[in-house]
C-alpha atoms as a PDB file:
ATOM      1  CA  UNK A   1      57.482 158.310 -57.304  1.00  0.00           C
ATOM      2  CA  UNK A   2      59.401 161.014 -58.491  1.00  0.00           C
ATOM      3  CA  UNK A   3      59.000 165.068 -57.456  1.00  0.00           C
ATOM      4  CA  UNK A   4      60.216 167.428 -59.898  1.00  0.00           C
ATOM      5  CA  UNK A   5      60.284 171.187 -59.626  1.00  0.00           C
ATOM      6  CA  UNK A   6      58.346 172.696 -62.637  1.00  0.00           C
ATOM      7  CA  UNK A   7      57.607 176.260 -63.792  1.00  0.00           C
ATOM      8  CA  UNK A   8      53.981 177.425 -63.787  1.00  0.00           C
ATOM      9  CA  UNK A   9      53.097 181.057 -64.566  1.00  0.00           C
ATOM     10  CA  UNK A  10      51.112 182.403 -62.673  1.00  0.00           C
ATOM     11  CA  UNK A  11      49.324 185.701 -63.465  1.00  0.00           C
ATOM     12  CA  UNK A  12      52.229 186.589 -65.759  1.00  0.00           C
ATOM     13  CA  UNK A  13      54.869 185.688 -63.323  1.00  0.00           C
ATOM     14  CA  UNK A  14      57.149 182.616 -63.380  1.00  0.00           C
ATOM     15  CA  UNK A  15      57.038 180.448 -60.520  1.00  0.00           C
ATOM     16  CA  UNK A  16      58.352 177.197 -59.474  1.00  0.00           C
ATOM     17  CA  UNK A  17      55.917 174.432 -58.199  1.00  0.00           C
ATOM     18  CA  UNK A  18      56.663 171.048 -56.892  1.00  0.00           C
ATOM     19  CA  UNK A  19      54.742 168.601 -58.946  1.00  0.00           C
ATOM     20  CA  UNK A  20      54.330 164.405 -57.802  1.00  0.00           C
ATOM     21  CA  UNK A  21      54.778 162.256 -60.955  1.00  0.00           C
ATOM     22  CA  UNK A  22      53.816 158.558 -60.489  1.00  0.00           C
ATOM     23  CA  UNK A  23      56.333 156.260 -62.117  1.00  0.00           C
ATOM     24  CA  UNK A  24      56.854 152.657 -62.184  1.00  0.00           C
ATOM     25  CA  UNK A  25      59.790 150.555 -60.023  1.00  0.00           C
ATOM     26  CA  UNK A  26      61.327 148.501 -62.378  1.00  0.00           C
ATOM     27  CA  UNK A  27      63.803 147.447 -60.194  1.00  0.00           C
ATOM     28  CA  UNK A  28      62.113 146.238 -57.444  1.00  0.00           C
ATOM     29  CA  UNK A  29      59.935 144.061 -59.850  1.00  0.00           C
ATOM     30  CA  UNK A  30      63.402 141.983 -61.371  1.00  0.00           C
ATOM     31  CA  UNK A  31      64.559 141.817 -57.124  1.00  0.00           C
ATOM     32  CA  UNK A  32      61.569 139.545 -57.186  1.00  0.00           C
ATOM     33  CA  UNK A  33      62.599 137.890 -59.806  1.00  0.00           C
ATOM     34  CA  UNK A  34      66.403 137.184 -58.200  1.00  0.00           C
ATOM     35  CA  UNK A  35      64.187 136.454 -54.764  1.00  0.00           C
ATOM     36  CA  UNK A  36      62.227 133.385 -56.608  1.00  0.00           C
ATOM     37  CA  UNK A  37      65.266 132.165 -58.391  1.00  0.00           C
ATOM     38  CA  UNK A  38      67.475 132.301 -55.034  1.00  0.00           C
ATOM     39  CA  UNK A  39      64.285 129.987 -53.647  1.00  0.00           C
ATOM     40  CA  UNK A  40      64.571 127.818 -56.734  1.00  0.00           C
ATOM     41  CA  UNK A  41      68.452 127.458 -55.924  1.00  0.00           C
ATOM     42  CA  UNK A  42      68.771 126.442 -52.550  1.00  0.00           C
ATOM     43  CA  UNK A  43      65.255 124.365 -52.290  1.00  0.00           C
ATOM     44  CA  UNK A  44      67.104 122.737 -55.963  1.00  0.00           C
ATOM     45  CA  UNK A  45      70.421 122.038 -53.711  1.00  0.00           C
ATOM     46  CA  UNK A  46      68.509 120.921 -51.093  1.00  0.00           C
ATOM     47  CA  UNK A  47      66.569 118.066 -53.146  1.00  0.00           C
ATOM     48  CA  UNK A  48      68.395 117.706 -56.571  1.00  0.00           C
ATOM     49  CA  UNK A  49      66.052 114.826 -56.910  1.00  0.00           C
ATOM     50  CA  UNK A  50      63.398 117.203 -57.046  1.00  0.00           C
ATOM     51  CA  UNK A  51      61.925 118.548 -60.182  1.00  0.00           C
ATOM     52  CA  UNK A  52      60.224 121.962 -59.347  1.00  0.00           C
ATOM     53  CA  UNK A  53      58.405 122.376 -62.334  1.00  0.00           C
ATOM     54  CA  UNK A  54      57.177 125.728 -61.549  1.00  0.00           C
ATOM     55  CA  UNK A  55      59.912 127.579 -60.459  1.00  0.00           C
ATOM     56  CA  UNK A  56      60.993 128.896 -64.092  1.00  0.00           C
ATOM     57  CA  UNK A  57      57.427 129.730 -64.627  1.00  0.00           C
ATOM     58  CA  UNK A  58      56.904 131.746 -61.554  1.00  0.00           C
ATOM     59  CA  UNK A  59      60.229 133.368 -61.803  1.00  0.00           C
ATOM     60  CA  UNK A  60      59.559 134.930 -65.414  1.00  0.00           C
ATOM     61  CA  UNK A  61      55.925 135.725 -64.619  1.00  0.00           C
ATOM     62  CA  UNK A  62      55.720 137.281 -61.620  1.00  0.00           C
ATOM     63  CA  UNK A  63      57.665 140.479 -62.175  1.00  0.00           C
ATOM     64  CA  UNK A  64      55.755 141.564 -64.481  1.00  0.00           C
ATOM     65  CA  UNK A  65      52.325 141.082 -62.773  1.00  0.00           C
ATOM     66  CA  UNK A  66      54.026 142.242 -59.680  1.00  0.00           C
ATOM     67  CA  UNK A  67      54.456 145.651 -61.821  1.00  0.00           C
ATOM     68  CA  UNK A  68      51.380 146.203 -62.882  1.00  0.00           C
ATOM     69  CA  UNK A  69      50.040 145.204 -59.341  1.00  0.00           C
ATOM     70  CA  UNK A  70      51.853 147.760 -57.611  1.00  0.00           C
ATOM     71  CA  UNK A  71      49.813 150.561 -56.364  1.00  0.00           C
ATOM     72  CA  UNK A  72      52.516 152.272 -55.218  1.00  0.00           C
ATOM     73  CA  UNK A  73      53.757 152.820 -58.961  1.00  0.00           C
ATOM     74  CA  UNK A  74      53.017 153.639 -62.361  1.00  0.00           C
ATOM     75  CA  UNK A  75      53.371 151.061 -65.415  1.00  0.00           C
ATOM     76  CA  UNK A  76      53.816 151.669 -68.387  1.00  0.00           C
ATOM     77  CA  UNK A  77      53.765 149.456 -71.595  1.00  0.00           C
ATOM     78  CA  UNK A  78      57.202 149.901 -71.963  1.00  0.00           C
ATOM     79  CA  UNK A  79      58.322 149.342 -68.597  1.00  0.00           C
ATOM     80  CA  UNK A  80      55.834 146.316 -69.001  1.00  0.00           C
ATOM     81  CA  UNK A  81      58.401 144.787 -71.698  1.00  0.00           C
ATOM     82  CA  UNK A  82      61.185 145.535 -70.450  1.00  0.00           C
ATOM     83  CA  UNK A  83      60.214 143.426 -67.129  1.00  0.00           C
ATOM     84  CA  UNK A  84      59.370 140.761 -69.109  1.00  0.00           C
ATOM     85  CA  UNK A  85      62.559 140.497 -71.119  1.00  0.00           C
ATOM     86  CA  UNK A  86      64.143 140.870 -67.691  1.00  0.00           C
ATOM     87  CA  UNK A  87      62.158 138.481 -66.036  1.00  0.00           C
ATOM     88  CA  UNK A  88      63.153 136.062 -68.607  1.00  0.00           C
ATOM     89  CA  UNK A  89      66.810 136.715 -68.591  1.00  0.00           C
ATOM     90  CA  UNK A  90      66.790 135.717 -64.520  1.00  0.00           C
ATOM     91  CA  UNK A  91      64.858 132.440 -65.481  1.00  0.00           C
ATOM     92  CA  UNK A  92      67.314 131.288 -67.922  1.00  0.00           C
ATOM     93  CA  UNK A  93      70.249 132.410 -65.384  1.00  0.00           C
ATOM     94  CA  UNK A  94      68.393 130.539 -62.825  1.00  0.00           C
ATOM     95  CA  UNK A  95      68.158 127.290 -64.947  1.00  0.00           C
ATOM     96  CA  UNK A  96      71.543 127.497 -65.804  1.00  0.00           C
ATOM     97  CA  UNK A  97      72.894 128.007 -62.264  1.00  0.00           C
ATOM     98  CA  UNK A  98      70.502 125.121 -61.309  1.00  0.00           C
ATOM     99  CA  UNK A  99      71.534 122.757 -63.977  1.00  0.00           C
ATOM    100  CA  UNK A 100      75.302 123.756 -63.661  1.00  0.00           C
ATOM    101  CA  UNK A 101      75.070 122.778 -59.736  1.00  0.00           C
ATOM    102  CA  UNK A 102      74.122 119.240 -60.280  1.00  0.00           C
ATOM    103  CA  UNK A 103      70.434 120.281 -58.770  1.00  0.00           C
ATOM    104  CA  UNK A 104      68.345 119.232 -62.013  1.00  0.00           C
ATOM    105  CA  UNK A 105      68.469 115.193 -61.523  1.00  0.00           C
ATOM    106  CA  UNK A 106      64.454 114.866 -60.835  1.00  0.00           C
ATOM    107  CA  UNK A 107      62.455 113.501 -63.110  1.00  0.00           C
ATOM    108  CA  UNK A 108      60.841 115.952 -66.401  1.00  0.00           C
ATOM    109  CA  UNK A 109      57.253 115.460 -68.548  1.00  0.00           C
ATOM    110  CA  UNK A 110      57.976 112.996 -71.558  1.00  0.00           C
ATOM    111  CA  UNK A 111      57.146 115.917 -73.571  1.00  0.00           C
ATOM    112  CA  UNK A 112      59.926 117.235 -72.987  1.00  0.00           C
ATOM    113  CA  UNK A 113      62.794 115.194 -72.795  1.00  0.00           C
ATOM    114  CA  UNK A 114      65.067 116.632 -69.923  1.00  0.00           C
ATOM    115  CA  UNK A 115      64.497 119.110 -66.840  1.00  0.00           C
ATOM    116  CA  UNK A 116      66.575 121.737 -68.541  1.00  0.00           C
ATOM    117  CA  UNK A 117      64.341 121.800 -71.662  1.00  0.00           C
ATOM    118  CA  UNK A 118      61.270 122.011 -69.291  1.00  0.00           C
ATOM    119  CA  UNK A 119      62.296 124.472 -67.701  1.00  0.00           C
ATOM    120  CA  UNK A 120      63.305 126.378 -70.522  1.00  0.00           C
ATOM    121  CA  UNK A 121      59.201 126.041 -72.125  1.00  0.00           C
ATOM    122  CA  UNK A 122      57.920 126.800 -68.668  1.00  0.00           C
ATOM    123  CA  UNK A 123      60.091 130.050 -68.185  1.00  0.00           C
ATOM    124  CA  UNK A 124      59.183 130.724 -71.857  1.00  0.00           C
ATOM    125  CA  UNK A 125      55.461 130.271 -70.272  1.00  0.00           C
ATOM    126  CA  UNK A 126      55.721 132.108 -67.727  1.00  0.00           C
ATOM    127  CA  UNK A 127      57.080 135.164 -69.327  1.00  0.00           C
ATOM    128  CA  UNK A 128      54.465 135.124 -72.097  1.00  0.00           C
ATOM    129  CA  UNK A 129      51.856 134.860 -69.300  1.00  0.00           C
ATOM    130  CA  UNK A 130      52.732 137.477 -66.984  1.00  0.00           C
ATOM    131  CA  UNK A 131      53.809 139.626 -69.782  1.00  0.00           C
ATOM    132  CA  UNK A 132      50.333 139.605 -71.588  1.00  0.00           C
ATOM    133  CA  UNK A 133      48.462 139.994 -68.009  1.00  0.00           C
ATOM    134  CA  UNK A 134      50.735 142.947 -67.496  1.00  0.00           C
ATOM    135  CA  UNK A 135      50.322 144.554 -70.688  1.00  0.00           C
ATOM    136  CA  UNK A 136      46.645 144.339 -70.900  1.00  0.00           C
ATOM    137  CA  UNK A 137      46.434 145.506 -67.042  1.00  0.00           C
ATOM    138  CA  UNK A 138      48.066 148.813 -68.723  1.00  0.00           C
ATOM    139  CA  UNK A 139      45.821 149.410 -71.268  1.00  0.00           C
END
């Protein structure tokens, strides 16, 4: 939440007012993001035989549903996207710094071949999920 000073006249004089003018937290929205991937990193190391097929998905949708869900804040359809492209960007970070580490060995759905491609669809998911609940939340 921001507070700005703005003028107001009053009865032909100018005055300054403190206004309150909700606005959304962007930021704390993508540290979820980084939180959930950090999870998906050390529970990956941890098991590398593993699969956690939800981890991309959560990672890329929750920051923007977190957003939205805030009552704290303001969103904005705007803010809404750029979340989501966020979001995104930390799920394909996190499934390269997974795969990179040796932690993607479990098994994947036939459909998709390896872990890395799954994970890629499922972030891809995910973001197109929590992006769509966000921006129709902020209609």
């Amino acid at each position: 939440m921001t507070i700005q000073a703005c003028p107001v006249a009053v009865l032909g004089s100018l005055e300054m007012t403190t206004s309150i003018q909700a606005s959304s937290d962007v930021r704390r929205a993508l540290q979820w993001g980084v939180v959930l991937a950090g999870l998906w990193l050390i529970v990956a190391l941890a098991r590398p035989e593993t699969t956690f097929h939800l981890a991309p998905f959560l990672i890329a949708a929750a920051p923007p549903i977190l957003l939205v869900l805030d009552d704290r804040t303001f969103a904005d359809r705007p803010d809404v996207a750029r979340v989501a492209l966020g979001a995104l960007a930390i799920a394909a970070v996190a499934t390269i710094a997974v795969s990179a580490v040796g932690a993607m060995q479990g098994p994947a759905f036939e459909a998709f071949g390896t872990p890395v491609v799954e994970a890629v669809v499922f972030a891809l998911f995910g973001g197109v999920v929590g992006f769509g609940f966000a921006w129709w939340r902020t209609r």
